[in-house]
C-alpha atoms as a PDB file:
ATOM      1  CA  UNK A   1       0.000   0.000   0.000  1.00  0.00           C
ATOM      2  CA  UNK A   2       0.957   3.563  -1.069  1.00  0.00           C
ATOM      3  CA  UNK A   3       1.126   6.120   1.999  1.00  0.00           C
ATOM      4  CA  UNK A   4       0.868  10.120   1.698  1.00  0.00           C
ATOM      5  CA  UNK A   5       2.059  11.579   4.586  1.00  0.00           C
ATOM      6  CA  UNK A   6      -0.173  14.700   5.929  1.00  0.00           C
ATOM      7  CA  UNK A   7       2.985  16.826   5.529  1.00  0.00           C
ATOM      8  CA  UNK A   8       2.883  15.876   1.975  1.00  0.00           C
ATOM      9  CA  UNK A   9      -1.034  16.485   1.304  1.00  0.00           C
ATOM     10  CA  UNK A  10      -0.405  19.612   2.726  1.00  0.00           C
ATOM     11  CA  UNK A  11       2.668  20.736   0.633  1.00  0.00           C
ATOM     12  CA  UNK A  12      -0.006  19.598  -2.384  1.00  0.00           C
ATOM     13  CA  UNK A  13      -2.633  21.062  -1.094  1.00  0.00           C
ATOM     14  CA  UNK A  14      -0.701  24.507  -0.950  1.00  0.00           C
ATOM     15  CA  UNK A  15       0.920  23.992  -4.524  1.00  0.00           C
ATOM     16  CA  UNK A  16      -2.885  23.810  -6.278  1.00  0.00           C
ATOM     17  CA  UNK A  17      -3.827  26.602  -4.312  1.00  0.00           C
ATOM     18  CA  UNK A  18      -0.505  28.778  -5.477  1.00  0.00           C
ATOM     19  CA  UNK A  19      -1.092  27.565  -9.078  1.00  0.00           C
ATOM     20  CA  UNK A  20      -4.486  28.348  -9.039  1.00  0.00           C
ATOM     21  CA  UNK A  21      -5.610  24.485 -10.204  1.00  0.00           C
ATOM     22  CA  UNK A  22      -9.310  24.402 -11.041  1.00  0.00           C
ATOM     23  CA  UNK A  23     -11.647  23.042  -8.507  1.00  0.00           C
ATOM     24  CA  UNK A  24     -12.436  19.619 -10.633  1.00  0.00           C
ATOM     25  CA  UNK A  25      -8.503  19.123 -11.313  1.00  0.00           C
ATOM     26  CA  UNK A  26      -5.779  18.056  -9.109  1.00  0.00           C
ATOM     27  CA  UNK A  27      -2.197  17.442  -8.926  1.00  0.00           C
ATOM     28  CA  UNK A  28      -1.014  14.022 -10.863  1.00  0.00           C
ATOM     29  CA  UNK A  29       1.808  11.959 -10.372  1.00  0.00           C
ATOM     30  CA  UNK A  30       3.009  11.193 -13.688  1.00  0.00           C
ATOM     31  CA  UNK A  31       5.424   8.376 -15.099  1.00  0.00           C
ATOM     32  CA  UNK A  32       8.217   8.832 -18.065  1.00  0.00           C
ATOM     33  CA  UNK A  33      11.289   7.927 -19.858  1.00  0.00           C
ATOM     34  CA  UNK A  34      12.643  10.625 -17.726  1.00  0.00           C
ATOM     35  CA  UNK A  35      11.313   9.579 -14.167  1.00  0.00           C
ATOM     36  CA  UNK A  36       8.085  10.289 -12.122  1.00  0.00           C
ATOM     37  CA  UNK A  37       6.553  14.191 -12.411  1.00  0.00           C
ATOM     38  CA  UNK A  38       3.430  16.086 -11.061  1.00  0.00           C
ATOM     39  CA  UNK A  39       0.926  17.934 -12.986  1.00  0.00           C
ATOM     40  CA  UNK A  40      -2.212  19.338 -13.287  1.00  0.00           C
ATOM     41  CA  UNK A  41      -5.355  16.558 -14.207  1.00  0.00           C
ATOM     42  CA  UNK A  42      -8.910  15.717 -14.028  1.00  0.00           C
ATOM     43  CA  UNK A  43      -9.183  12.189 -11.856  1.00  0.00           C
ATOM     44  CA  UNK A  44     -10.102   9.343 -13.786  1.00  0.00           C
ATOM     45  CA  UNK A  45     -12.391   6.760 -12.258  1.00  0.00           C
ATOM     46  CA  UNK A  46      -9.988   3.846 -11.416  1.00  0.00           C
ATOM     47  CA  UNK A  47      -7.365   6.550 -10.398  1.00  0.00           C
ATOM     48  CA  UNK A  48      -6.158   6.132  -6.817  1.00  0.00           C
ATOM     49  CA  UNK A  49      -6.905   9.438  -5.110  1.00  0.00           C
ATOM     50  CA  UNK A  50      -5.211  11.061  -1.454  1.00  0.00           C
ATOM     51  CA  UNK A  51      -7.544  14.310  -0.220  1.00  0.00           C
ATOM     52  CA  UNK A  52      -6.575  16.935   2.164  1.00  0.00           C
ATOM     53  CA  UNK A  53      -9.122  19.247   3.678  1.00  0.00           C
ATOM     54  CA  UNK A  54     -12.009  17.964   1.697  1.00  0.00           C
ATOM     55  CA  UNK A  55     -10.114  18.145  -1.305  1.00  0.00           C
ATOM     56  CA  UNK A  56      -8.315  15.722  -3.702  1.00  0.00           C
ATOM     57  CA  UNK A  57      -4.726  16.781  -3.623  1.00  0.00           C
ATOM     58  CA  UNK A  58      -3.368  13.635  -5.238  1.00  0.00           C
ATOM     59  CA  UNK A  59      -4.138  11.354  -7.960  1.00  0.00           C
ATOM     60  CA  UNK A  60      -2.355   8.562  -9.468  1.00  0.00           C
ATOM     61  CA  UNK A  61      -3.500   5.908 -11.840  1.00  0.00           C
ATOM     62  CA  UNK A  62      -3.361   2.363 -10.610  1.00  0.00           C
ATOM     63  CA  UNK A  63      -0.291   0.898 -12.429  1.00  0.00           C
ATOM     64  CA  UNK A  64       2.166   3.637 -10.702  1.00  0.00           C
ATOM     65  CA  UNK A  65       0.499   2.909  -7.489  1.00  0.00           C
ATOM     66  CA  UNK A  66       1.138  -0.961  -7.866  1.00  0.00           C
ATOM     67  CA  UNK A  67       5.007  -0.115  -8.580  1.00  0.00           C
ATOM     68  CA  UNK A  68       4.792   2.126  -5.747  1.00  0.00           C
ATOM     69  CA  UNK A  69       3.634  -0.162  -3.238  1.00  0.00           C
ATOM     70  CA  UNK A  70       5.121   0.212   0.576  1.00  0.00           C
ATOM     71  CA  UNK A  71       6.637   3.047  -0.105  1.00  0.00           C
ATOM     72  CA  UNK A  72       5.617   6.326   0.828  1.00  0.00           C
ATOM     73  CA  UNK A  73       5.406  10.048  -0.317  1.00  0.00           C
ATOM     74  CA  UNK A  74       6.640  12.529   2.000  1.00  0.00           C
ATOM     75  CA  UNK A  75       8.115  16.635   2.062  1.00  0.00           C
ATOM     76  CA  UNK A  76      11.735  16.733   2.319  1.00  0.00           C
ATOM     77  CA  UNK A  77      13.735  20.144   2.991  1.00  0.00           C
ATOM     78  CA  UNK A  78      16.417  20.852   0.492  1.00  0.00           C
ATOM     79  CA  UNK A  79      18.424  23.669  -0.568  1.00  0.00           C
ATOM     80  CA  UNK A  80      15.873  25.142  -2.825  1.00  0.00           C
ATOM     81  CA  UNK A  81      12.843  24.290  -0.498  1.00  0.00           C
ATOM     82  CA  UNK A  82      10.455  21.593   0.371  1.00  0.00           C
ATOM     83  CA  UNK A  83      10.370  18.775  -2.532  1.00  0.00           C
ATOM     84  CA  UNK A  84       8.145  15.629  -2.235  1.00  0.00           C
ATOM     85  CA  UNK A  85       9.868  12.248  -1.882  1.00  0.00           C
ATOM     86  CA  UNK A  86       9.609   9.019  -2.201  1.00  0.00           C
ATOM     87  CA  UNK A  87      11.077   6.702   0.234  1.00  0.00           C
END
């Protein structure tokens, strides 16, 4: 099972209110070549969702959450500010 920490829903909660997300979108974590990303979606039915405040702050489709499994997303402080992790 995928865990969100609370620190974590906060620091999402705070980055859709800064980027002014729309109230039916949320942030998505997103898999490429490259590595995992976040940005701005719609949630899709068999998403995997994480809410803060009465709000979905996170959404992530079910095959990333499967490769994910035990680990968890958290904030970590680093030279140019809070970044989520995964640990």
């Amino acid at each position: 099972m995928l865990t969100v920490t609370e620190d974590a829903k906060v620091f999402l909660k705070s980055l859709i209110d800064d980027n002014n997300v729309p109230e039916e979108a949320t942030i998505r974590l997103t898999a490429s070549p490259q590595g995992l990303g976040l940005a701005p979606d719609a949630p899709k039915p068999d998403d995997e969702t994480f809410d803060h405040d009465g709000r979905t702050v996170l959404t992530i489709a079910q095959p990333i959450v499967n490769q994910l499994d035990g680990k968890s997303i958290d904030v970590n402080q680093t030279e140019n500010g809070p970044a989520l992790a995964i640990g």
